[in-house]
N, C-alpha and C. Protein backbone atom coordinates (compact mmCIF):
# COMPACT_ATOMS: atom_id res chain seq x y z
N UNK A 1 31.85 -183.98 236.13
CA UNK A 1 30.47 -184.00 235.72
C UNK A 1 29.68 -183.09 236.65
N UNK A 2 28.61 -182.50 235.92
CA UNK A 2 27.95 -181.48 236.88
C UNK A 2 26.45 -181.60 236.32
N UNK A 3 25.83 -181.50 237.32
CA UNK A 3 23.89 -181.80 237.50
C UNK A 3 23.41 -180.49 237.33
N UNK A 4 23.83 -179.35 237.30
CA UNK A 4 23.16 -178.44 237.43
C UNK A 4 24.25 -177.16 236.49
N UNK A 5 23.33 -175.96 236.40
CA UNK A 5 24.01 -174.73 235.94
C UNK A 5 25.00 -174.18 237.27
N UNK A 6 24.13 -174.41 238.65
CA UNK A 6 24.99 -173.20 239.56
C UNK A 6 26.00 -174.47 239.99
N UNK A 7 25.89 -175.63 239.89
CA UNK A 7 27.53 -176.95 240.26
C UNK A 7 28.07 -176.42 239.01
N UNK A 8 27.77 -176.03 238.03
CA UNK A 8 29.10 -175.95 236.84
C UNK A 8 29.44 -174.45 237.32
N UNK A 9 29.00 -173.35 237.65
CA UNK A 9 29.54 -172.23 237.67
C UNK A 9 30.45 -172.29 238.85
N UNK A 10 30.01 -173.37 239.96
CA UNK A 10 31.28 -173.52 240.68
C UNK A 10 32.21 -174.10 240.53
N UNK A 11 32.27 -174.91 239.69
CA UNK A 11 33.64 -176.16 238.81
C UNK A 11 34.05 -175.11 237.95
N UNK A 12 33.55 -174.38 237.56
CA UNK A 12 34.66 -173.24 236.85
C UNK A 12 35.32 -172.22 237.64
N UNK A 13 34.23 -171.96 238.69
CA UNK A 13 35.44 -171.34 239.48
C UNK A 13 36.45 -171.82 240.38
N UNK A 14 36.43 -172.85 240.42
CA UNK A 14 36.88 -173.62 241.03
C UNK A 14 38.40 -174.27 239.63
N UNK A 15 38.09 -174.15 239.31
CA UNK A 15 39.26 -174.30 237.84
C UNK A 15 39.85 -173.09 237.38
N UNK A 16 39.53 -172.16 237.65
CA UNK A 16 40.24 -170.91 237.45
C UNK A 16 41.21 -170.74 238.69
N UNK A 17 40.69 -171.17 239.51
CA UNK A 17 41.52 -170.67 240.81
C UNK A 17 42.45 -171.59 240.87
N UNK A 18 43.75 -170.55 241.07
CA UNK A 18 45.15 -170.92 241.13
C UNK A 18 45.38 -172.09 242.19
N UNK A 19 44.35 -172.04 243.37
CA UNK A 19 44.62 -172.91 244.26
C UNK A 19 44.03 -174.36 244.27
N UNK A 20 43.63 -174.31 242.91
CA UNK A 20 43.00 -175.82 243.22
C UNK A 20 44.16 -176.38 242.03
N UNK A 21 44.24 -177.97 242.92
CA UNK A 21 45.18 -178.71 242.14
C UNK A 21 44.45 -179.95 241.34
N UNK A 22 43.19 -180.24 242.02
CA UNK A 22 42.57 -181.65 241.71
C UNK A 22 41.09 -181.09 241.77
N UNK A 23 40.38 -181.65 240.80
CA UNK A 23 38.42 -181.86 241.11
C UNK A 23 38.23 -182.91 240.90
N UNK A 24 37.68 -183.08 241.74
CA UNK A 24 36.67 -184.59 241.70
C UNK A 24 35.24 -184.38 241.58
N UNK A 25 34.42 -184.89 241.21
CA UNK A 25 33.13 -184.96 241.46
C UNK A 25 32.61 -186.19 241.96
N UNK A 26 31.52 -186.17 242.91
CA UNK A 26 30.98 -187.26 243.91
C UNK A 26 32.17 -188.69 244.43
N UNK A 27 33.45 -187.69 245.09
CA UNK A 27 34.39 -188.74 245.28
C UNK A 27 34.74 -189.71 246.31
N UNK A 28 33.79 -188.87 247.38
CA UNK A 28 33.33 -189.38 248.43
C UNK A 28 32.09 -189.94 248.96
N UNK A 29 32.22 -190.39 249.87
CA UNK A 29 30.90 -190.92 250.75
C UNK A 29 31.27 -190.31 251.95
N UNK A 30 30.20 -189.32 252.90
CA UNK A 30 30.56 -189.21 254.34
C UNK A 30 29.32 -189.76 254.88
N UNK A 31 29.63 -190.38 256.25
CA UNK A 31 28.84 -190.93 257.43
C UNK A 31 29.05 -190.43 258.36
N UNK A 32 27.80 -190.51 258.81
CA UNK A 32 27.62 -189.47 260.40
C UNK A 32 26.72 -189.91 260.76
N UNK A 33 26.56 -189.53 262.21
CA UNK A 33 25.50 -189.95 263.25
C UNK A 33 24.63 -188.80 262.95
N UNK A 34 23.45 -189.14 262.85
CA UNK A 34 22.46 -187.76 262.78
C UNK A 34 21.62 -188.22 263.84
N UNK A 35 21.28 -187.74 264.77
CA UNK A 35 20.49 -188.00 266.09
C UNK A 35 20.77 -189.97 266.42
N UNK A 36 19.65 -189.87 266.15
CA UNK A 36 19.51 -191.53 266.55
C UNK A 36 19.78 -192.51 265.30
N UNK A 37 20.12 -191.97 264.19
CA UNK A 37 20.59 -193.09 262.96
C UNK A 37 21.87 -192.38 262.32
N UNK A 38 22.65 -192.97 261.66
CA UNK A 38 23.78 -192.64 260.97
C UNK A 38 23.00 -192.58 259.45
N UNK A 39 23.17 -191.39 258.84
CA UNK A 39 23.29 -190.62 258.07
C UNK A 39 24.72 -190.59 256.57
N UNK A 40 24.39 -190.81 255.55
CA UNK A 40 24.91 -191.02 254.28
C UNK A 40 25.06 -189.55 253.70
N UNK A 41 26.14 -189.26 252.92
CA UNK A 41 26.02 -187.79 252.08
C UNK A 41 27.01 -188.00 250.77
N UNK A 42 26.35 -187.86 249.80
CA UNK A 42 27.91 -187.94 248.68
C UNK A 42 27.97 -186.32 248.05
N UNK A 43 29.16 -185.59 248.46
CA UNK A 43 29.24 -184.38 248.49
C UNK A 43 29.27 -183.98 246.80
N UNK A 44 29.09 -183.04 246.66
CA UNK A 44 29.01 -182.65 244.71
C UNK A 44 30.25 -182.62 244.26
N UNK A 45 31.60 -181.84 244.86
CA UNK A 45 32.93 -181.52 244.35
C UNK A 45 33.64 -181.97 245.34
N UNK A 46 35.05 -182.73 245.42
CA UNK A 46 36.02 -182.58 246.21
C UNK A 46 37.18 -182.23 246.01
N UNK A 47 37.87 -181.01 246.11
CA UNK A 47 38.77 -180.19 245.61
C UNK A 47 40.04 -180.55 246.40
N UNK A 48 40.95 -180.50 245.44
CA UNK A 48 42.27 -180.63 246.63
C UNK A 48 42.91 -179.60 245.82
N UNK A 49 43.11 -178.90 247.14
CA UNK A 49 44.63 -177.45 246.89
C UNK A 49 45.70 -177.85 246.84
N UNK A 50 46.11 -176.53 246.33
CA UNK A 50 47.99 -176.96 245.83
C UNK A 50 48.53 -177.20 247.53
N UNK A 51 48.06 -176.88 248.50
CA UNK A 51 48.72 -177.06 249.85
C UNK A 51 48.42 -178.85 249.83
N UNK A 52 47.75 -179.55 249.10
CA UNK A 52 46.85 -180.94 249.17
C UNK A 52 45.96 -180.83 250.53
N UNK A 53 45.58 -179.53 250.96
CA UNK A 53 44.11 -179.70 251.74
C UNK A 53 43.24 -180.26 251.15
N UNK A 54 42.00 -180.74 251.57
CA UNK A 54 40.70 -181.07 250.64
C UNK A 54 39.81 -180.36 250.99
N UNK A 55 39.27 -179.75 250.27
CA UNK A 55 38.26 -178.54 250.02
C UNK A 55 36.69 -179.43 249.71
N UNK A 56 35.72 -179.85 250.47
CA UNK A 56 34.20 -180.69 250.12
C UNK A 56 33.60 -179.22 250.14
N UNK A 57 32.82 -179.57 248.93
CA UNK A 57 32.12 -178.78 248.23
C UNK A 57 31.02 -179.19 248.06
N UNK A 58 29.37 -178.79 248.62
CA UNK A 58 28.14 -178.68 248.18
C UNK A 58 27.18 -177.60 247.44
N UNK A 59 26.98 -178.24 246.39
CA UNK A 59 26.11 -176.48 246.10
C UNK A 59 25.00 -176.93 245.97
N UNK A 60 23.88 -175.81 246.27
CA UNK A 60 22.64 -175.79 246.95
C UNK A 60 21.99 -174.34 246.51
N UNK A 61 21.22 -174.23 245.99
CA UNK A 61 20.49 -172.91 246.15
C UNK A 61 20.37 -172.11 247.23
N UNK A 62 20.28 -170.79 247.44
CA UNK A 62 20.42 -170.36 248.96
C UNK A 62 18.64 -170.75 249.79
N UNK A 63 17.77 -170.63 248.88
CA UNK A 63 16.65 -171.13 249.04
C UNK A 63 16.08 -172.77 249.41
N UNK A 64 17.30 -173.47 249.07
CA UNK A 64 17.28 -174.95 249.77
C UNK A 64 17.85 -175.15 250.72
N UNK A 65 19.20 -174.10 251.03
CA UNK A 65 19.71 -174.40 252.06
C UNK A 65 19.34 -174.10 253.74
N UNK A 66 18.57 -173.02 253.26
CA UNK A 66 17.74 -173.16 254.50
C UNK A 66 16.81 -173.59 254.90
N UNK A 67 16.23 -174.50 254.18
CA UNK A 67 15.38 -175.94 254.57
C UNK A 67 16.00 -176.22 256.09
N UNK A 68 15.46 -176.68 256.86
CA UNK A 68 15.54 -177.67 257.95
C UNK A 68 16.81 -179.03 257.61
N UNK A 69 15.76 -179.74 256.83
CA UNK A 69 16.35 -180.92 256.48
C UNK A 69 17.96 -181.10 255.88
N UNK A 70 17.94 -179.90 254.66
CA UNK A 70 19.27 -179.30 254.07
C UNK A 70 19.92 -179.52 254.92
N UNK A 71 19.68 -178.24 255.99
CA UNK A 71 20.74 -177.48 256.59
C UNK A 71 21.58 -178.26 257.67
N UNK A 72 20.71 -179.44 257.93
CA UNK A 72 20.78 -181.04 258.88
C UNK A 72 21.97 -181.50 257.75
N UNK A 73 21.81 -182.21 257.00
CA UNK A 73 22.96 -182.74 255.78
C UNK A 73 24.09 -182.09 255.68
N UNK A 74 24.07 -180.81 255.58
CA UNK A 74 24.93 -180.03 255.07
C UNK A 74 25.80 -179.72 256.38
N UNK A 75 25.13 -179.53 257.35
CA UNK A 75 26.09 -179.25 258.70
C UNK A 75 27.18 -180.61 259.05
C-alpha cells in the first residue's frame, strides 16, 4: 500500500529491481532515544534483498527533508 505518488514510484522501483526479494509496507516500528524522550517512527517500505539484508525505506520530498524536525526522525 502506498500514500502518495513519489512512495509508489519508489515501490516500483523497488519491484523492478532484481535485488529486492520482499516489500513490506509500514512493517516496522523503530524506537530511539531522541534527546531527552524516546522517539517512535513507522518507516514507509521495508525491503529485504535477495542477500536477506533489510533495506528501511522513507520517502519524503526533498523539500521536507530538510526540515529540522524531518531530518531529526529520519536520522
Amino acid at each position: 500500500m502506498y500514500e502518495s505518488r513519489l512512495e509508489l514510484a519508489r515501490l516500483l522501483v523497488a519491484d523492478i529491481d532484481p535485488a529486492t526479494q520482499r516489500i513490506a509496507a509500514q512493517a516496522v516500528q523503530l524506537l530511539g532515544a531522541g534527546g531527552s524522550r524516546m522517539r517512535r517512527h513507522v518507516p514507509d517500505f521495508l525491503i529485504v534483498r535477495a542477500d536477506d539484508s533489510p533495506l528501511v525505506v522513507d520517502v519524503k520530498p526533498a523539500r521536507f527533508a530538510v526540515r529540522p524536525e524531518v531530518a531529526d526522525v529520519l536520522r
